[in-house]
N, C-alpha and C. Protein backbone atom coordinates (compact mmCIF):
# COMPACT_ATOMS: atom_id res chain seq x y z
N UNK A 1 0.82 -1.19 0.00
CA UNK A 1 0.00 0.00 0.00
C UNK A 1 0.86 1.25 0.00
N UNK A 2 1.63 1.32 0.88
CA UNK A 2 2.65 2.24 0.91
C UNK A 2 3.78 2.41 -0.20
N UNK A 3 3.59 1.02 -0.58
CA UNK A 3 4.63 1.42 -1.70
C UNK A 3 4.21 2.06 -2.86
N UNK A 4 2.79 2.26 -3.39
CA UNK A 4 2.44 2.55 -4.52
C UNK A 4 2.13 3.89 -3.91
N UNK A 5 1.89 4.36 -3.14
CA UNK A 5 2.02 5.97 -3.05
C UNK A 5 2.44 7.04 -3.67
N UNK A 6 2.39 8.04 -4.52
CA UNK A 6 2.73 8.99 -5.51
C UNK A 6 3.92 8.04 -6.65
N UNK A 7 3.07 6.80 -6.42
CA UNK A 7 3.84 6.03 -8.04
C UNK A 7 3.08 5.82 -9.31
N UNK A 8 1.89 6.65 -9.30
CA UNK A 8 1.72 7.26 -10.95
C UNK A 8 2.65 7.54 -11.63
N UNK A 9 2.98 7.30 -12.68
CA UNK A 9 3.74 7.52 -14.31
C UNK A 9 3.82 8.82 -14.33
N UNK A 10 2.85 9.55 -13.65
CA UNK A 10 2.49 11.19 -14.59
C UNK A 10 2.69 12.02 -13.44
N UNK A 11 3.31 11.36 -12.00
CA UNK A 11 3.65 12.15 -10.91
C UNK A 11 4.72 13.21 -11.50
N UNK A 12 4.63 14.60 -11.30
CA UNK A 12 5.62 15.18 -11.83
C UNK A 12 6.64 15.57 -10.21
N UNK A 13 7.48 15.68 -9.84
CA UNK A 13 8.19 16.06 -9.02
C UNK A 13 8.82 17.44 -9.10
N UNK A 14 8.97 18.30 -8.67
CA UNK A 14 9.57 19.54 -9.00
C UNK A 14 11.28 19.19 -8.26
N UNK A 15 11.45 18.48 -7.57
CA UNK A 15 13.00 18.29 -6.84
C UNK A 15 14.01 17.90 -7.88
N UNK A 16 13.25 17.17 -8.54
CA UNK A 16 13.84 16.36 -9.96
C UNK A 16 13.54 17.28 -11.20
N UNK A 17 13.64 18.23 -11.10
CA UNK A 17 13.80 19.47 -12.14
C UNK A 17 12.37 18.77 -13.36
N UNK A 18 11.06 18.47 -12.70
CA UNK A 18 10.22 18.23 -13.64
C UNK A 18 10.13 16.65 -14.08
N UNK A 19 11.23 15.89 -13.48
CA UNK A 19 10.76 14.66 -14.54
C UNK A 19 9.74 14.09 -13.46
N UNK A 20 9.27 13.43 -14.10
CA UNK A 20 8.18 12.27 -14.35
C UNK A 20 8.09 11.08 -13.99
N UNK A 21 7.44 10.70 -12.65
CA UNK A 21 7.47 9.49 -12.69
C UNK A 21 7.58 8.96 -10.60
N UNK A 22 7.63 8.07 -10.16
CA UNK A 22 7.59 7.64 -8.64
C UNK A 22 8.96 7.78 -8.15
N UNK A 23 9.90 9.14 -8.56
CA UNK A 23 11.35 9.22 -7.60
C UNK A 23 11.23 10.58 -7.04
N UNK A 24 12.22 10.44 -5.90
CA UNK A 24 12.48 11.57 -5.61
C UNK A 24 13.47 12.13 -5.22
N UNK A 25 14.01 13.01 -4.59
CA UNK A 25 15.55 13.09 -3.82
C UNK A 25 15.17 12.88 -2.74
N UNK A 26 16.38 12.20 -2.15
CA UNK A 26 16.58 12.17 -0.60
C UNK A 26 17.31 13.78 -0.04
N UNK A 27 17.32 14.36 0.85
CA UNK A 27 18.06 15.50 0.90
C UNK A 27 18.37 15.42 2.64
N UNK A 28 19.77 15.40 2.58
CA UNK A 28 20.22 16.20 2.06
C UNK A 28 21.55 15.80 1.25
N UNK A 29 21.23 14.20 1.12
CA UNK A 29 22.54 13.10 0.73
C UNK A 29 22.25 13.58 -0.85
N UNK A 30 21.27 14.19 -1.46
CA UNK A 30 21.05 14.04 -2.90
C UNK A 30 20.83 13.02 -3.98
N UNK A 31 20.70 11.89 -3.24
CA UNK A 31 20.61 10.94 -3.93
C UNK A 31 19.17 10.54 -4.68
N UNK A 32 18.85 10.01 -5.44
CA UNK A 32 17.69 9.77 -6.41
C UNK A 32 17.09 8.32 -6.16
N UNK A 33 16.23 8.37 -5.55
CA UNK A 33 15.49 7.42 -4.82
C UNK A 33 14.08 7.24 -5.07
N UNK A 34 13.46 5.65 -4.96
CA UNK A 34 12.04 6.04 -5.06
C UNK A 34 10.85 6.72 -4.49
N UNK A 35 9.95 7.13 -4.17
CA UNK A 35 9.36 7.88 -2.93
C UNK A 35 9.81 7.31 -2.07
N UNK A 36 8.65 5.92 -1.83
CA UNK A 36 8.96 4.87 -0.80
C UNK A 36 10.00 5.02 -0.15
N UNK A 37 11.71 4.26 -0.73
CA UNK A 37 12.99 4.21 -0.35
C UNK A 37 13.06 5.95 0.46
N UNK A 38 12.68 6.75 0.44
CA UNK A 38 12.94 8.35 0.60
C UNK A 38 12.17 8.29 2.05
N UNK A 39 11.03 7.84 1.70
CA UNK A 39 10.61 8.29 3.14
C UNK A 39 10.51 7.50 3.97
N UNK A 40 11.09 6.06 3.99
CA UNK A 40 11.31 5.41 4.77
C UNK A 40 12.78 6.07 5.99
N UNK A 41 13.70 6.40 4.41
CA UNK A 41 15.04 7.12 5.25
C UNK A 41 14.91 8.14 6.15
N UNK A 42 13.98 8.71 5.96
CA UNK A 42 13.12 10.05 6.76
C UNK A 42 12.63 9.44 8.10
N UNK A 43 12.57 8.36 7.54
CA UNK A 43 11.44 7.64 9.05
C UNK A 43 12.43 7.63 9.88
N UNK A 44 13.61 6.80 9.01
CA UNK A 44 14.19 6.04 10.16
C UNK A 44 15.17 7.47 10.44
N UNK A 45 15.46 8.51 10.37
CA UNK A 45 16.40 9.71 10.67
C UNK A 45 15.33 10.65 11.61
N UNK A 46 14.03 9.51 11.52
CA UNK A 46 13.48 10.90 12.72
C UNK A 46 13.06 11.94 12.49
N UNK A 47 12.62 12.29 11.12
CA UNK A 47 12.22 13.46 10.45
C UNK A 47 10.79 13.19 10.11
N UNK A 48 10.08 14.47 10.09
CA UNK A 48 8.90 14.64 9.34
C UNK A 48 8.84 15.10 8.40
N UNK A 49 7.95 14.43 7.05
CA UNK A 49 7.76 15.19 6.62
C UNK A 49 6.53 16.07 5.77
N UNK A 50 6.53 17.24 4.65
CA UNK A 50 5.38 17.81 4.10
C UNK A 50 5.52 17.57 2.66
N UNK A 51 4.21 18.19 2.12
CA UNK A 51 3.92 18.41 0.56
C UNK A 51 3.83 19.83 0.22
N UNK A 52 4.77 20.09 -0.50
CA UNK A 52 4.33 21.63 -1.25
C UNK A 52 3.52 21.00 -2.81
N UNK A 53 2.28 21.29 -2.80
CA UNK A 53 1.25 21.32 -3.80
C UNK A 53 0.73 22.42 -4.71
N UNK A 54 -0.09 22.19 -5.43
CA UNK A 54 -0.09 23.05 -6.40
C UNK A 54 -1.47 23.36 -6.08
N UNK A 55 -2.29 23.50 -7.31
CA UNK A 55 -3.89 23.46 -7.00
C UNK A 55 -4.65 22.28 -7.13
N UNK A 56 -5.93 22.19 -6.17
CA UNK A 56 -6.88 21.03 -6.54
C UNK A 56 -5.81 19.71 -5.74
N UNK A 57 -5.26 19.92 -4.87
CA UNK A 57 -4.16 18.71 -4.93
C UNK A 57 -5.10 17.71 -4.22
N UNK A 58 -5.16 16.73 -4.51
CA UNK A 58 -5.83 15.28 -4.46
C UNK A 58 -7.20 14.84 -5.27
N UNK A 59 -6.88 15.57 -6.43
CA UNK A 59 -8.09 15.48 -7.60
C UNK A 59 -7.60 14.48 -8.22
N UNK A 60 -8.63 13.38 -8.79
CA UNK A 60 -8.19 12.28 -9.36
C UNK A 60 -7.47 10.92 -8.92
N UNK A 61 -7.26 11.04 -8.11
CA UNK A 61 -7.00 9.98 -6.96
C UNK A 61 -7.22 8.71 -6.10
N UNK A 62 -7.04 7.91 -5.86
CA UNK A 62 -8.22 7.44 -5.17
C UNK A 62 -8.06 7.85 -3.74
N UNK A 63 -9.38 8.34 -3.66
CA UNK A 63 -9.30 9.16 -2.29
C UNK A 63 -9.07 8.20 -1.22
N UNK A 64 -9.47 6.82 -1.49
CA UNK A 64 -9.36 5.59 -0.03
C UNK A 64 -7.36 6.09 0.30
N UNK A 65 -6.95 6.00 -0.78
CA UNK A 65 -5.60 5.20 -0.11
C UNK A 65 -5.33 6.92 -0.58
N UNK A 66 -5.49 7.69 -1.14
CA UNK A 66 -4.86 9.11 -1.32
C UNK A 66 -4.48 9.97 -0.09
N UNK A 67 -5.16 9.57 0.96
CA UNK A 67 -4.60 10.46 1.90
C UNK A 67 -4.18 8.69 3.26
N UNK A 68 -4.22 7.86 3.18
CA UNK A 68 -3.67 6.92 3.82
C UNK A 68 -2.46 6.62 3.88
N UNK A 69 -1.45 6.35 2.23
CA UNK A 69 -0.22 6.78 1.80
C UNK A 69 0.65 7.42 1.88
N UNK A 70 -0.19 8.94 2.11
CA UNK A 70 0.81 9.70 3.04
C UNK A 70 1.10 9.58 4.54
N UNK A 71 0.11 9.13 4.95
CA UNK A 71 0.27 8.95 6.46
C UNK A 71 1.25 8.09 6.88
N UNK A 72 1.16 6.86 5.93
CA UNK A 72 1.62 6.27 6.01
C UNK A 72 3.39 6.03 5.91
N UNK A 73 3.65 6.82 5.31
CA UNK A 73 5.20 7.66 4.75
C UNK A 73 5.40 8.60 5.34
N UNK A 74 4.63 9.01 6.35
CA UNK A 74 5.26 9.99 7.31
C UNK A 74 5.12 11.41 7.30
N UNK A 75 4.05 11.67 6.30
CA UNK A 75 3.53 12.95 5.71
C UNK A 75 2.88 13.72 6.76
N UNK A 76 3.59 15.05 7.48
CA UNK A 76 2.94 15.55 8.67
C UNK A 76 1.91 16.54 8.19
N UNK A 77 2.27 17.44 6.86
CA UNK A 77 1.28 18.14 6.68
C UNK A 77 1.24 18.55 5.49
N UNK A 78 0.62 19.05 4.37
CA UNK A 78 0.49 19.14 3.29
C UNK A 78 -0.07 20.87 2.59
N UNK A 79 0.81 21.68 2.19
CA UNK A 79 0.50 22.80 1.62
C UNK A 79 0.50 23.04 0.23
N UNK A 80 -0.62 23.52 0.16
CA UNK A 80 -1.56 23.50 -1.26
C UNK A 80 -1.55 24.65 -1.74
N UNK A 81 -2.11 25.26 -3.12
CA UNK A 81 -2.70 26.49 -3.47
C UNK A 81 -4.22 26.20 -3.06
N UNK A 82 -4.89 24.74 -3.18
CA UNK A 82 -5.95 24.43 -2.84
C UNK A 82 -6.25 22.75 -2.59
N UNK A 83 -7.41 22.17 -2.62
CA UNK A 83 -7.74 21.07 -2.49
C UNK A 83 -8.54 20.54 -2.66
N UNK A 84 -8.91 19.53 -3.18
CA UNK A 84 -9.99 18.66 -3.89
C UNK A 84 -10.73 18.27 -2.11
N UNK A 85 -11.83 18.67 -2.50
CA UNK A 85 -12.48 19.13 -1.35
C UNK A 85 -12.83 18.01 -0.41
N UNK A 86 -13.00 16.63 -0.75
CA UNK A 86 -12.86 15.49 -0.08
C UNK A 86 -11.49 14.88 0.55
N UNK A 87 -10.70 15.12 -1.03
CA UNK A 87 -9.51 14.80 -0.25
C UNK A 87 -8.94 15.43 1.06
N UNK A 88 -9.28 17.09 1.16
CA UNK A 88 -8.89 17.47 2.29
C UNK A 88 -9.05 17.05 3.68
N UNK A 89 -10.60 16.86 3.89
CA UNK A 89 -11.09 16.20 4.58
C UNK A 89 -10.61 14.89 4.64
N UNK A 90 -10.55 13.68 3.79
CA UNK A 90 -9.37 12.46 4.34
C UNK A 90 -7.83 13.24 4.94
N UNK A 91 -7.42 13.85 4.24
CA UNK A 91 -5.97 14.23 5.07
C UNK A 91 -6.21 14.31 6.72
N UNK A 92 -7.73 14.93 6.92
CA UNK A 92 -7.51 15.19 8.24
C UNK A 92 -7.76 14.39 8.99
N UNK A 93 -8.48 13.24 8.15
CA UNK A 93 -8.95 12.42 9.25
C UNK A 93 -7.61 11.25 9.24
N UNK A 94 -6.87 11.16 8.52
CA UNK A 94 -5.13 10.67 8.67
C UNK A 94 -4.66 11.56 9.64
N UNK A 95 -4.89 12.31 10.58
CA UNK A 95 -4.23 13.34 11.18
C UNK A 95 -2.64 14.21 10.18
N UNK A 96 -3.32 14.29 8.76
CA UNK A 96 -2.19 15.20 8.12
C UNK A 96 -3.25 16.84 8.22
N UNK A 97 -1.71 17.41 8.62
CA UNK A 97 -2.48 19.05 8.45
C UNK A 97 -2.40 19.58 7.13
N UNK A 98 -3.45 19.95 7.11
CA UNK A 98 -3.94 20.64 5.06
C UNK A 98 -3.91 22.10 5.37
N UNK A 99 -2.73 22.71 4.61
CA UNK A 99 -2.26 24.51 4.67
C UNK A 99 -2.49 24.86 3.43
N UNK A 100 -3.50 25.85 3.40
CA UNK A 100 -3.42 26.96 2.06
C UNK A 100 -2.98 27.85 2.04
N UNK A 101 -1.94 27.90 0.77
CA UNK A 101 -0.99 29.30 0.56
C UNK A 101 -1.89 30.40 0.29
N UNK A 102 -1.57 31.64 0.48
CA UNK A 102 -2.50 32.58 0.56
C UNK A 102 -2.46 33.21 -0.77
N UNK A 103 -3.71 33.53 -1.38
CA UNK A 103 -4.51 34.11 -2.72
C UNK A 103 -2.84 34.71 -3.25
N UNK A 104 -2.83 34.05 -4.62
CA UNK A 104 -1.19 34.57 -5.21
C UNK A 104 -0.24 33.53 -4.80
N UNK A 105 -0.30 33.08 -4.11
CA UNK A 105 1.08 32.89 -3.42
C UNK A 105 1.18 31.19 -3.88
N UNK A 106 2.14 30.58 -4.10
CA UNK A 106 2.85 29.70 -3.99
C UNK A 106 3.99 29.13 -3.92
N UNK A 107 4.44 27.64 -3.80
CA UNK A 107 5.47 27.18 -3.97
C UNK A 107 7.21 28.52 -4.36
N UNK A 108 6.35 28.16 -6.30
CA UNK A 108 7.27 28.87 -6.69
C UNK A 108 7.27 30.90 -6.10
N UNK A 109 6.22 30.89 -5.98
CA UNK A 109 6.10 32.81 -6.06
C UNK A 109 6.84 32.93 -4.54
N UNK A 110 6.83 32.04 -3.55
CA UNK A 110 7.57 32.36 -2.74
C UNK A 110 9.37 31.83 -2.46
N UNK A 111 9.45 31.34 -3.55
CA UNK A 111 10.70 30.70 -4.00
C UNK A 111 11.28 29.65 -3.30
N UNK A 112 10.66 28.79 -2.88
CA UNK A 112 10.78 27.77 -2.30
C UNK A 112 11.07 26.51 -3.09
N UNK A 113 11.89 25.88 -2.87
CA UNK A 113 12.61 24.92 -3.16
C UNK A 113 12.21 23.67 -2.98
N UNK A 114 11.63 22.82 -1.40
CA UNK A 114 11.27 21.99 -1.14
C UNK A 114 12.45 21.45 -0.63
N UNK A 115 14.40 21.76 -0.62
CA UNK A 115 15.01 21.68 0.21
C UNK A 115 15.61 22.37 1.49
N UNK A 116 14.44 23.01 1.99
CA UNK A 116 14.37 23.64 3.16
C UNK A 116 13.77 22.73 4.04
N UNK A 117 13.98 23.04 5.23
CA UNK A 117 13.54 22.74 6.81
C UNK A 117 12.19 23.06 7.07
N UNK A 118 11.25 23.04 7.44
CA UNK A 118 9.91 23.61 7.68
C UNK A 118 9.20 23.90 9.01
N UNK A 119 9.06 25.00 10.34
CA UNK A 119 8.30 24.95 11.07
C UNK A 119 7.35 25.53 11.15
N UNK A 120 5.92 24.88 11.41
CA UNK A 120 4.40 25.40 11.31
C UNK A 120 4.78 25.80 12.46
N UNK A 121 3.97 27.17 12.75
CA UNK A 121 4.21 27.41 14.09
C UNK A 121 2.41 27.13 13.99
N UNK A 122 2.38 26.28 15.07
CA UNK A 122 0.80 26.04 15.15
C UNK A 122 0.69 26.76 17.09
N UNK A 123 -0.58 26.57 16.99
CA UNK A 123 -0.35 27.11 19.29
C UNK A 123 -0.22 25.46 19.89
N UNK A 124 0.76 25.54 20.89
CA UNK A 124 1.07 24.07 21.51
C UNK A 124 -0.82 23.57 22.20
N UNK A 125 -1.53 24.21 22.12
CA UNK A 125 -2.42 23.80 22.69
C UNK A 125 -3.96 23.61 21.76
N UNK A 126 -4.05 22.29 21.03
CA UNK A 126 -4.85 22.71 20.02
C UNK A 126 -6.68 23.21 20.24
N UNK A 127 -6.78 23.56 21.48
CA UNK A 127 -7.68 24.30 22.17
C UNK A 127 -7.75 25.39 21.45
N UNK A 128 -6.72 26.15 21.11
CA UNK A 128 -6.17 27.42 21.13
C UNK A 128 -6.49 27.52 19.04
N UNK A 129 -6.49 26.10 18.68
CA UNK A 129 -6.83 26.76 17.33
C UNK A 129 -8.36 26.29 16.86
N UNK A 130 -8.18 27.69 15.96
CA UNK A 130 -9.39 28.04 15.04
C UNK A 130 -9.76 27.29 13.96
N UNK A 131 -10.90 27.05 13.36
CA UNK A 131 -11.19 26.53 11.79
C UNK A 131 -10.84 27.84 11.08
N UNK A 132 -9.89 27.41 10.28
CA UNK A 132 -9.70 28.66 9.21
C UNK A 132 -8.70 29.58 9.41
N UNK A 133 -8.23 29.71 10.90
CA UNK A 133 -6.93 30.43 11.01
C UNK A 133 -5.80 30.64 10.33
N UNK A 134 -4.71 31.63 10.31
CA UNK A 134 -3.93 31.71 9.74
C UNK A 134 -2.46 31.62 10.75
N UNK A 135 -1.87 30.68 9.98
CA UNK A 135 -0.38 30.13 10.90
C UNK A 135 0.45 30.55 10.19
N UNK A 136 1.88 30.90 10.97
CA UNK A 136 3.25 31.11 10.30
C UNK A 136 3.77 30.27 9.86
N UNK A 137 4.44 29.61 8.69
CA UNK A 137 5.33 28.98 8.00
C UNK A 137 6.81 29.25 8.06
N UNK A 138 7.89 28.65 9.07
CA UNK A 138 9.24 29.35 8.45
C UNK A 138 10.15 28.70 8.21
N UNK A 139 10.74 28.79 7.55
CA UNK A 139 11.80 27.90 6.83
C UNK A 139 13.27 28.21 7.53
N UNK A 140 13.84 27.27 7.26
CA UNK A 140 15.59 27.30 7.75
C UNK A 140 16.54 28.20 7.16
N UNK A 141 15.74 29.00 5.90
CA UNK A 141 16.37 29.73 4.90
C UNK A 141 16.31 31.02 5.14
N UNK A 142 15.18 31.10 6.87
CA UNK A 142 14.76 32.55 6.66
C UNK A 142 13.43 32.92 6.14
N UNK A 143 12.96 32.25 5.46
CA UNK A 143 11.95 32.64 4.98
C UNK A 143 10.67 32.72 5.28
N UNK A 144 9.83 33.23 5.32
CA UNK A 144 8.69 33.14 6.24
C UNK A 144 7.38 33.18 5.40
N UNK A 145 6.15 32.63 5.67
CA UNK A 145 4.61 33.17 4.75
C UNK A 145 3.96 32.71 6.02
N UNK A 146 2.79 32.97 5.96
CA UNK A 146 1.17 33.07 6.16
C UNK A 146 0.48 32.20 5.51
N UNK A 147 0.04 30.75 5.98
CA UNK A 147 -1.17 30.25 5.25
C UNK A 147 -2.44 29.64 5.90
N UNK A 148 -3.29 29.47 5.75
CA UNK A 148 -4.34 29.41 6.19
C UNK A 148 -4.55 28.03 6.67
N UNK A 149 -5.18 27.34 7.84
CA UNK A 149 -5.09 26.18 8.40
C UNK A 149 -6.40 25.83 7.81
N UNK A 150 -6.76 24.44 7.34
CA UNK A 150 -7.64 24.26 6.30
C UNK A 150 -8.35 22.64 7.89
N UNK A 151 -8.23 23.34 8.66
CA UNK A 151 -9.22 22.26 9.39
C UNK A 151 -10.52 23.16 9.39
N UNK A 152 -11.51 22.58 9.06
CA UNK A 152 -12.75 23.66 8.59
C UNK A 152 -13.89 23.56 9.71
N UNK A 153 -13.68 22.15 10.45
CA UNK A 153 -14.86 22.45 11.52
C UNK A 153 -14.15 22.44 12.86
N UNK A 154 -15.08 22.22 13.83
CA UNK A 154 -14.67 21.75 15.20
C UNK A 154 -14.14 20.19 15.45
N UNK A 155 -14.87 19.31 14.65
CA UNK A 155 -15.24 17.88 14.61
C UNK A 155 -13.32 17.53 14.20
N UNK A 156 -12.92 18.29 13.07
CA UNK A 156 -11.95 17.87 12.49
C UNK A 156 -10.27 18.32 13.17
N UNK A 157 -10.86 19.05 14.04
CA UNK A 157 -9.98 19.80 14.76
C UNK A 157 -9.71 18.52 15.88
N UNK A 158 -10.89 18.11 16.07
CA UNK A 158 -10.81 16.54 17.29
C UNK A 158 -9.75 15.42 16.74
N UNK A 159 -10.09 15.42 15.93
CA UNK A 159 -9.59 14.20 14.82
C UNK A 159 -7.82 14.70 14.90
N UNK A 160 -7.88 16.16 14.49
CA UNK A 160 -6.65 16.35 14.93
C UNK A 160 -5.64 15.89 15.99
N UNK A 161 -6.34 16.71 17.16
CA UNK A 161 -5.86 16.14 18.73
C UNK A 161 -5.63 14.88 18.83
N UNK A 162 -6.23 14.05 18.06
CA UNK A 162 -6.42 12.92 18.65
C UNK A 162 -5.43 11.75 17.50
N UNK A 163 -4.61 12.48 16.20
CA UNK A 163 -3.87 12.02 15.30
C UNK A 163 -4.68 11.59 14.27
N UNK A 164 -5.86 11.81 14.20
CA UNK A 164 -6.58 11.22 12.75
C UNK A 164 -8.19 10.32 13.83
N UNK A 165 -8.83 10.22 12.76
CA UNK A 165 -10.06 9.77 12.94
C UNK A 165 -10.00 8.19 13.59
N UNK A 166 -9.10 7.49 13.58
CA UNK A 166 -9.55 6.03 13.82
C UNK A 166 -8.93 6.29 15.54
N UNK A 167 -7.78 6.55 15.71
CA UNK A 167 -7.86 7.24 16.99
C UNK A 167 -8.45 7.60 18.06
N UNK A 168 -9.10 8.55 17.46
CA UNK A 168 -10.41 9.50 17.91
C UNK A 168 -11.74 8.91 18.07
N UNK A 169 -12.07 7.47 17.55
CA UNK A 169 -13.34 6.52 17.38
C UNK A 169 -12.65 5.92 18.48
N UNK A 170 -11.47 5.22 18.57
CA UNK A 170 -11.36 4.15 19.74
C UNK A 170 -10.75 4.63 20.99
N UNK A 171 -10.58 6.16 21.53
CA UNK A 171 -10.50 6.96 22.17
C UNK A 171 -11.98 6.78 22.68
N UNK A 172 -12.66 7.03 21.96
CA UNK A 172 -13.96 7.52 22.51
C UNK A 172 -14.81 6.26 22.81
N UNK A 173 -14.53 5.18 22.60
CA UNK A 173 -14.79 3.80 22.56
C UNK A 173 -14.14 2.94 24.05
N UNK A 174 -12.90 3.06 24.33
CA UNK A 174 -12.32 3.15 25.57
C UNK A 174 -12.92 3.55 26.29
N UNK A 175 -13.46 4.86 25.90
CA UNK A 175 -14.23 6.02 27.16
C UNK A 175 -15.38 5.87 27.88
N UNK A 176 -15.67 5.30 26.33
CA UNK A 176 -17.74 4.90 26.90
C UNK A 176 -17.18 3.26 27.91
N UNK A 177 -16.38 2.43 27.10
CA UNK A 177 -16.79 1.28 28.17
C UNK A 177 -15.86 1.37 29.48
N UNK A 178 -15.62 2.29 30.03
CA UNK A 178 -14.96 2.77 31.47
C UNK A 178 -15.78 3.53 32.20
C-alpha cells in the first residue's frame, strides 16, 4: 500500500527538475530514490515530513488510499494552493495538516525549493486553534509566509488532537466502556 504511493507515471516532481514518474531526492545526501525508499530514510532519521502542492491537490486519486499513503510515509502536513475538497477532509482524518498558501502565493512565487527545513508554528495547545486560522510557515532559509489552516470544523480539529479519525473513534470507545 505504501509502496504505490505517488507512483503514478504522470507524478511530476519539482526536486527532480520536472521529470516524471515515482522518484524523488533524498536530501540532504542528494541521492535519487524512489518515494517509498525516501521516506522510509526520513522515518528512520526521525524526520517529518510535508507536501508543497499546487492546486486542486488530491483530484483524481483514489481518495481511499490518497490520503492513507501519506500517512503512512510519514507525511505531517500538506500545503496547497488548494484542495480537492474530499480529499482534504481524508488528510484530516489521517491526522495530516492541510495549509493553504494565501490568494497569489505559492510554492514557486515564494521561491521555495522543497530543500528547506519547515516549522508550522501552530499554538502548543490545540484548544487554542481556530477553523480557518492563519499560521506562520518558516523555513531554515529565513523565509517566512502566512497560510491558512484548512481544518474547517470543530469535529476535524478533534480528529486532529487525537492524530486522525480512527484514533479519535477508539478513544472515545475506551471512554464509553470505562
Amino acid at each position: 500500500m505504501a509502496r504505490g504511493t505517488f507512483a503514478n507515471i504522470r507524478t511530476v516532481n519539482k526536486l527532480l527538475k520536472g521529470e516524471v514518474g515515482p522518484r524523488t531526492i533524498h536530501i540532504p545526501s542528494g541521492e535519487k530514490l524512489s518515494v517509498f525508499d525516501a521516506a522510509m530514510r526520513y522515518k528512520g532519521e526521525g524526520l517529518d515530513t510535508i507536501i508543497l502542492a499546487g492546486a486542486e491537490y488530491g483530484s483524481g486519486s483514489s481518495r481511499d488510499w490518497a490520503a492513507k499513503g501519506p500517512m503512512l510515509l510519514g507525511v505531517k502536513a500538506v500545503i496547497a494552493k488548494s484542495f480537492e475538497r474530499i480529499h482534504r477532509s481524508n488528510l484530516v482524518g489521517m491526522g495530516i495538516i492541510p495549509l493553504c498558501f494565501k490568494a497569489g502565493e505559492d510554492a514557486e512565487t515564494l521561491g521555495l525549493t522543497g530543500h528547506e527545513r519547515y516549522t508550522i508554528e501552530l499554538p502548543s495547545n490545540v484548544s487554542e486553534i481556530r477553523p480557518g486560522q492563519d499560521v506562520t510557515v518558516v523555513t531554515d532559509s529565513g523565509k517566512s509566509f502566512s497560510c491558512t489552516l484548512r481544518f474547517d470544523t470543530e469535529v476535524e480539529l478533534a480528529y486532529f488532537n487525537h492524530g486522525g479519525i480512527l484514533q479519535y473513534v477508539i478513544r472515545n470507545l475506551i471512554n464509553a466502556i470505562q
